[in-house]
Protein backbone atom coordinates (compact mmCIF):
# COMPACT_ATOMS: atom_id res chain seq x y z
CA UNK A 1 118.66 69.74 21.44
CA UNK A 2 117.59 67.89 25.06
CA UNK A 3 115.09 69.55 26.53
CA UNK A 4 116.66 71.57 29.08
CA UNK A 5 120.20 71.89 27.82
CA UNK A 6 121.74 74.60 26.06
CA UNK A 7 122.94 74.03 22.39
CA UNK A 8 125.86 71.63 22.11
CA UNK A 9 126.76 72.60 18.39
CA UNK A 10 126.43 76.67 18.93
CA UNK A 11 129.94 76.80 20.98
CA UNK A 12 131.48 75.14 18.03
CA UNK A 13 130.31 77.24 15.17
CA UNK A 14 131.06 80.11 17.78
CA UNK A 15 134.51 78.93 17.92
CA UNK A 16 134.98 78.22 14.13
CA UNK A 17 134.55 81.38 13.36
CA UNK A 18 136.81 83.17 16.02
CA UNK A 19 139.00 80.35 14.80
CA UNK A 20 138.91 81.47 11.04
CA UNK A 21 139.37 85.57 12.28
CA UNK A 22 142.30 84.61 14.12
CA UNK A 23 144.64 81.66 11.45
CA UNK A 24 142.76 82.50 8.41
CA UNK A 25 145.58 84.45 6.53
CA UNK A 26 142.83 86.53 4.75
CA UNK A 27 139.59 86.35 6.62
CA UNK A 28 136.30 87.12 5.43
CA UNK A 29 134.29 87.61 8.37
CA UNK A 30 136.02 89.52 11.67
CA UNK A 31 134.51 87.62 14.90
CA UNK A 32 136.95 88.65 18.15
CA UNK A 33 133.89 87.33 20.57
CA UNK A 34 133.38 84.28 18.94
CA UNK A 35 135.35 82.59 21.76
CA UNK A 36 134.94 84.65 24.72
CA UNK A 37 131.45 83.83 25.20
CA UNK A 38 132.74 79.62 25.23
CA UNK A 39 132.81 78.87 29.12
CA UNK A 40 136.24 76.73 29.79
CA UNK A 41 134.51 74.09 30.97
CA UNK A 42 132.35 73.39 27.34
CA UNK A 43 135.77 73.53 25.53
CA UNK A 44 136.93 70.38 28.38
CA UNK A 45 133.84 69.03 27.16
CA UNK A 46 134.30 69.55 23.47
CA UNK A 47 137.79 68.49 23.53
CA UNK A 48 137.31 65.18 25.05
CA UNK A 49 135.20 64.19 22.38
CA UNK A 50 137.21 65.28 20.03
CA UNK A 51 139.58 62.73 21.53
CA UNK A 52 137.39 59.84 22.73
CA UNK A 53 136.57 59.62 18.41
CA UNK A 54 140.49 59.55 17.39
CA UNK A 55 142.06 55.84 17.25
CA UNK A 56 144.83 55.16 19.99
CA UNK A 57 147.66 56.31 17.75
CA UNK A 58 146.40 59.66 16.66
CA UNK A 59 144.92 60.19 20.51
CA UNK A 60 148.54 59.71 21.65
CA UNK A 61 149.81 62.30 19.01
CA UNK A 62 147.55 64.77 19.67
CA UNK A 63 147.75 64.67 23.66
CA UNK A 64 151.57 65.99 23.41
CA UNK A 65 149.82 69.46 22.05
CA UNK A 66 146.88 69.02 24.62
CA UNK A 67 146.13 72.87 23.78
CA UNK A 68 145.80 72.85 20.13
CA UNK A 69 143.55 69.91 20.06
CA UNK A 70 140.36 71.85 19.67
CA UNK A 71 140.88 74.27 17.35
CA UNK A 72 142.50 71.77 15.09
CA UNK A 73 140.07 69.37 15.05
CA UNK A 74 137.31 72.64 14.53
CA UNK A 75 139.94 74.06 11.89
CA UNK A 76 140.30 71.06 9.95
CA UNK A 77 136.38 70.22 9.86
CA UNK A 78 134.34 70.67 6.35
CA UNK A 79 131.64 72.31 8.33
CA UNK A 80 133.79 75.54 8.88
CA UNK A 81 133.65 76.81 5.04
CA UNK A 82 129.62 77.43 5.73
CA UNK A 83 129.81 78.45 8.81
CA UNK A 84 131.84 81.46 7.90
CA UNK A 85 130.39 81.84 4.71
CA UNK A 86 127.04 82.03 5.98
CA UNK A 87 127.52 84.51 8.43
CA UNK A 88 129.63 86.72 5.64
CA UNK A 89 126.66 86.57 2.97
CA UNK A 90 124.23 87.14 5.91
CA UNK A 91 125.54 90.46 7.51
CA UNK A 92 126.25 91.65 3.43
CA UNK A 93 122.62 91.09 2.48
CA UNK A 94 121.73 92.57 6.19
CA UNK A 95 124.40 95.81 5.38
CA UNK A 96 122.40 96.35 2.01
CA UNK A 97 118.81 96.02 3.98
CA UNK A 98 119.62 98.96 5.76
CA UNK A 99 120.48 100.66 2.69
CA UNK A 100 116.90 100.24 1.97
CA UNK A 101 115.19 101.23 5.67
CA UNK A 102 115.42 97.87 6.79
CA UNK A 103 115.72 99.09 10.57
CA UNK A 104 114.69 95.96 12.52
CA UNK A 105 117.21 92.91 12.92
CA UNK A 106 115.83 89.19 13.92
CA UNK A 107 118.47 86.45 14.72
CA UNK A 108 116.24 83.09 14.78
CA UNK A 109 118.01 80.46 16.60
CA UNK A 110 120.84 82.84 17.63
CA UNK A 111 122.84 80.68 19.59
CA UNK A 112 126.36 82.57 20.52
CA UNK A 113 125.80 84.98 17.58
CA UNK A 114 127.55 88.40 18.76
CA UNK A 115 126.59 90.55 16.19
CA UNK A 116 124.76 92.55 18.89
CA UNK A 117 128.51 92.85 20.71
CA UNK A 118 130.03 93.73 17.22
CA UNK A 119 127.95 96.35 16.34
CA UNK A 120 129.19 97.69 12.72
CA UNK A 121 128.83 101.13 11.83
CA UNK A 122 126.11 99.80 9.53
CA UNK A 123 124.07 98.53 11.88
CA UNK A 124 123.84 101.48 14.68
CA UNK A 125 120.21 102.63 14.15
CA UNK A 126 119.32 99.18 14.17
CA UNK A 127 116.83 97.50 16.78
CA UNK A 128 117.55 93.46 17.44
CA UNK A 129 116.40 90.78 18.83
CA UNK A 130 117.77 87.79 19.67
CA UNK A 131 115.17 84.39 19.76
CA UNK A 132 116.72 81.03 20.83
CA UNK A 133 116.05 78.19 23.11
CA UNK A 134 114.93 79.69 26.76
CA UNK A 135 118.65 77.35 28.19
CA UNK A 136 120.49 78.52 25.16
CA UNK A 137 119.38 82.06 25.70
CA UNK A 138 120.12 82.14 29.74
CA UNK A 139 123.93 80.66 29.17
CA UNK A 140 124.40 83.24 26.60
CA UNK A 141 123.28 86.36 28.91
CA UNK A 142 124.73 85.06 31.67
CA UNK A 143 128.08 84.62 29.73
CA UNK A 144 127.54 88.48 28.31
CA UNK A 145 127.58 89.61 31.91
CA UNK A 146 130.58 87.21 32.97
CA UNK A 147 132.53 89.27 30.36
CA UNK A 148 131.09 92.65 31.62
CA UNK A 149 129.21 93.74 28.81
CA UNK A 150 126.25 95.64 28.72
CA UNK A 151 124.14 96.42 26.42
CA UNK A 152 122.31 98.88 25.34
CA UNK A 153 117.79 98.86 25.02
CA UNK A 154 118.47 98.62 21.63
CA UNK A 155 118.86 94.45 21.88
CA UNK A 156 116.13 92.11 23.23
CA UNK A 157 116.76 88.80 24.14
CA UNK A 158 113.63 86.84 23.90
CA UNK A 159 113.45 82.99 24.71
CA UNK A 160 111.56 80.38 22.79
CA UNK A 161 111.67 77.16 21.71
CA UNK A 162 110.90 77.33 18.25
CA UNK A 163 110.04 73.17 17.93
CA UNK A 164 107.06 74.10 19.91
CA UNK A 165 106.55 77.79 19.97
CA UNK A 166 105.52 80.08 17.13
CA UNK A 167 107.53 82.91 16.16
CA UNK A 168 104.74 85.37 16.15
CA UNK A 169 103.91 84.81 19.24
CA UNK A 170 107.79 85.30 20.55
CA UNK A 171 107.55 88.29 18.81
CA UNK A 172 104.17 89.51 19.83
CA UNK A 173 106.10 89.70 23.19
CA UNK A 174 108.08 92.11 22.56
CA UNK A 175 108.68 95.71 21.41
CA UNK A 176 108.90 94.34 17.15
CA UNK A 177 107.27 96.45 15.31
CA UNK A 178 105.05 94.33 12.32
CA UNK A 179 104.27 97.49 10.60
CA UNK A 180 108.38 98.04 10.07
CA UNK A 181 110.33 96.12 7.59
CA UNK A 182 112.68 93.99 9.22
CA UNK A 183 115.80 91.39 8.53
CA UNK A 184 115.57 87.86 10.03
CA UNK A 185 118.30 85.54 9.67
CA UNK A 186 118.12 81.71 10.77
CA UNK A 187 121.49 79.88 10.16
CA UNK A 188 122.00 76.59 11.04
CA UNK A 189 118.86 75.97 12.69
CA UNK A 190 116.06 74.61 9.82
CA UNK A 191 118.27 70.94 10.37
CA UNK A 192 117.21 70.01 13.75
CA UNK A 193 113.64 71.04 13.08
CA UNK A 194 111.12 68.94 11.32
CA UNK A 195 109.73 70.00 7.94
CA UNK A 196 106.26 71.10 9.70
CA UNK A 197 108.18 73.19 12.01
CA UNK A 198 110.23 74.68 9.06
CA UNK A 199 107.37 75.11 7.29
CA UNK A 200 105.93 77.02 10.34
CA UNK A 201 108.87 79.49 10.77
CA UNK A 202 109.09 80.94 7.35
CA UNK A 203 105.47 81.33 7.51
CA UNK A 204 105.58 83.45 10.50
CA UNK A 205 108.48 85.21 8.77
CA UNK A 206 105.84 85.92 6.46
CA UNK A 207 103.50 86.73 8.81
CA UNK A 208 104.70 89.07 10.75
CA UNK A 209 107.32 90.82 8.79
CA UNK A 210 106.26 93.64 6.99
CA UNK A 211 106.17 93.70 2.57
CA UNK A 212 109.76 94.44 1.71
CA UNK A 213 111.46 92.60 4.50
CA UNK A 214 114.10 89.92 3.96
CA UNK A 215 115.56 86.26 5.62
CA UNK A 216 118.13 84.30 4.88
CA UNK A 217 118.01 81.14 5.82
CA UNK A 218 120.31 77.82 5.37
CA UNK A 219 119.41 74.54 4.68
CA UNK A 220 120.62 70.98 3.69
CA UNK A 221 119.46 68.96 0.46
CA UNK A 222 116.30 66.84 1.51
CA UNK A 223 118.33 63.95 -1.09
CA UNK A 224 120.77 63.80 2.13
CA UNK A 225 118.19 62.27 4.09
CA UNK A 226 117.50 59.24 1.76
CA UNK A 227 117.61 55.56 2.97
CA UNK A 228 121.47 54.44 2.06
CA UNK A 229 122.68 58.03 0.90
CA UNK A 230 126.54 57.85 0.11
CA UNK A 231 128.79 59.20 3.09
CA UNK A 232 128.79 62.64 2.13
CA UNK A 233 131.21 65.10 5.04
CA UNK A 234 127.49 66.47 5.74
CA UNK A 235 126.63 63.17 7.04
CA UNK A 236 129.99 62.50 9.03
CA UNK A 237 128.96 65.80 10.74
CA UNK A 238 125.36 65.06 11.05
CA UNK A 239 126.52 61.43 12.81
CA UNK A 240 128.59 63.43 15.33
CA UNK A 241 125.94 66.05 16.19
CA UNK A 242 123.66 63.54 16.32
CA UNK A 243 125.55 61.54 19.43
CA UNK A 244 125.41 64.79 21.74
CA UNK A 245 121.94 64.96 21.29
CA UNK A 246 121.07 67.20 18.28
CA UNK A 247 120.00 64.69 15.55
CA UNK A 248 119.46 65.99 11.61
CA UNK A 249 115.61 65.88 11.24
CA UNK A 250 114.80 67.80 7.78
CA UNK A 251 115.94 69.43 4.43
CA UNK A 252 114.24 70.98 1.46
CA UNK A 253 114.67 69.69 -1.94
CA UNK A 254 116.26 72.96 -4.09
CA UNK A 255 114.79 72.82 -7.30
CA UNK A 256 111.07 72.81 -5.29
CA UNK A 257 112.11 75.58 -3.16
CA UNK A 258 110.99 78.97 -4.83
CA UNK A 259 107.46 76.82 -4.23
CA UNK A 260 107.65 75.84 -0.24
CA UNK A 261 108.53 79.74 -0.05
CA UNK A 262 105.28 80.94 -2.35
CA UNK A 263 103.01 78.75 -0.47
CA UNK A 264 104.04 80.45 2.80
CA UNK A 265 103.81 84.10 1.31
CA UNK A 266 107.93 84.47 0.72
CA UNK A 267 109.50 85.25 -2.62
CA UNK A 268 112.96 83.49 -3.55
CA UNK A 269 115.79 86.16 -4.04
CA UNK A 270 118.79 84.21 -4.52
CA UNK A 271 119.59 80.80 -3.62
CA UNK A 272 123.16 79.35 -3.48
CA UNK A 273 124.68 75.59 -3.06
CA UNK A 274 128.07 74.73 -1.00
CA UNK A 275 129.96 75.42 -4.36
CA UNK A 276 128.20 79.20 -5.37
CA UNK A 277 128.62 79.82 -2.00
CA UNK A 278 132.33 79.60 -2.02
CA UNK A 279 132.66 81.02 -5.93
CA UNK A 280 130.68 83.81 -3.94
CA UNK A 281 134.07 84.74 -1.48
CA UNK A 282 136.80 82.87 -3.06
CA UNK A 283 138.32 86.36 -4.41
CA UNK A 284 138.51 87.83 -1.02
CA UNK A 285 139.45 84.33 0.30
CA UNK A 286 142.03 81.70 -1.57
CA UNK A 287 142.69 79.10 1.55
CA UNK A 288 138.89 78.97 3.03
CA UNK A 289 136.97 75.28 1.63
CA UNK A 290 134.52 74.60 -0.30
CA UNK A 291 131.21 73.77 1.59
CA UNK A 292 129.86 70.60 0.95
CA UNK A 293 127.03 71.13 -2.30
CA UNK A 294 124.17 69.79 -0.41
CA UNK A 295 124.57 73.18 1.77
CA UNK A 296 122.62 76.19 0.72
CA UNK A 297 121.48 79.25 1.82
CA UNK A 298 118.83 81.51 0.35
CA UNK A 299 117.88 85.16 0.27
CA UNK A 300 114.20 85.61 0.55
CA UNK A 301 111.80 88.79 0.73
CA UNK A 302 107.95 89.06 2.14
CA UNK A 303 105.32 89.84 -0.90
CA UNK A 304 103.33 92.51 -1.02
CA UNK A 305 100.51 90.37 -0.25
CA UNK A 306 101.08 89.73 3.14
């Protein structure tokens, strides 16, 4: 992300999945903010790069349904699949947290996740907070308050750049409670950050969440990041994120994962490619994509040792 800017790619996942609630014939995840909170002007912006990549034939087709340009372009895209998917398997494992106690909520890298505007019944005794990128962050409130929400003390928005800030810190901040259990979830993010700054945030997850609490995280094969790796869709999207200014930095390599998460005081719960991922929801969900393999998100709980 540039310095100062808010997140380029968070309006688009925001979209997808407002997107997939709306056309998907059978959706699996319900998201009626998704594109509220997308300023007008960011969709302009969106669109005409959407159309500045298409060849002069298909630019010419598509600017006789100026409107629909968009959302086909974001419905059609093979990063959809695990951007719904994710955000299904995340607020599942979060519902059965708070089956256990689980009471606190911690969205790392929250971008225009509205869970806190959602609110399911599951989640009413829950505390969150919200930690992205301090430009990220003030678009988002500001965009809450365009739409004249507000909401309750229950949600804290805290602002930090997690390339060069540490999450306990953020947290030390602000009302989190370390001697609670709590839920993080970080979706999307551990891409743009180096491996050292990866490394850094599931440690603090460690660190300050309490024995017994749980993260999910995502995160791409490391193997995608080898000199002269086949053109996989992850790297067509990684090439197009990468020319607004939010450039693929890092992966993990799966099979030495349960490892990177020992070292830092986590314990691997479940951990699922592109293709478990959609074997996970394909019952509920016949139409929805496959996400590319080299996807995968993972389930993780804090030891008892920490």
């Amino acid at each position: 992300m540039m310095e100062s800017l808010p997140s380029r790619t968070a309006p688009a996942t925001s979209l997808m999945r407002a997107l997939h609630s709306r056309f998907d014939p059978s959706p699996i995840f319900d998201d009626p903010w998704g594109d509220r909170l997308v300023l007008e002007a960011e969709r302009e912006r969106m669109t005409e790069r959407v159309l500045v990549r298409m060849d002069k034939d298909a630019r010419a087709r598509a600017l006789q349904r100026p409107n629909t340009v968009l959302d086909d372009f974001l419905l059609t895209n093979t990063a959809l699949p695990g951007v719904v998917i994710r955000s299904r398997y995340a607020e599942d494992a979060l519902r059965e947290a708070t089956i256990k106690g689980i009471s606190q909520y911690v969205i790392v890298g929250a971008g225009l996740d509205n869970f806190a505007l959602r609110r399911p019944v599951f989640s009413e005794a829950l505390t969150i907070f919200e930690i992205d990128h301090p430009a990220t962050q003030t678009m988002k409130v500001q965009r809450i308050k365009e739409c004249g929400i507000s909401l309750p003390p229950s949600v804290h928005f805290i602002a930090a750049d997690l390339a060069n800030e540490d999450l306990v810190s953020a947290l030390a901040c602000s009302s989190f409670r370390k001697d609670k259990k709590a839920f993080f979830s970080w979706l999307g993010v551990s891409v743009y950050l180096t491996r050292q700054a990866n490394l850094a945030t599931l440690r603090a997850v460690a660190t300050c969440g309490a024995p017994g609490s749980e993260l999910v995280f995502t995160y791409v094969d490391e193997a995608e990041f080898a000199p002269n790796t086949s053109r996989s869709p992850h790297n067509e999207n990684a090439d197009v994120v990468a020319q607004i200014g939010e450039p693929w930095m890092s992966g993990f390599h799966p099979d030495e994962i349960v490892d990177d998460l020992s070292r830092v005081g986590l314990e691997l719960v479940e951990n699922l490619d592109g293709k478990a991922m959609w074997e996970r929801y394909r019952r509920a969900n016949s139409t929805l994509g496959q996400p590319p393999a080299s996807l995968h998100i993972a389930l993780a709980r804090v030891g008892n040792g920490n």
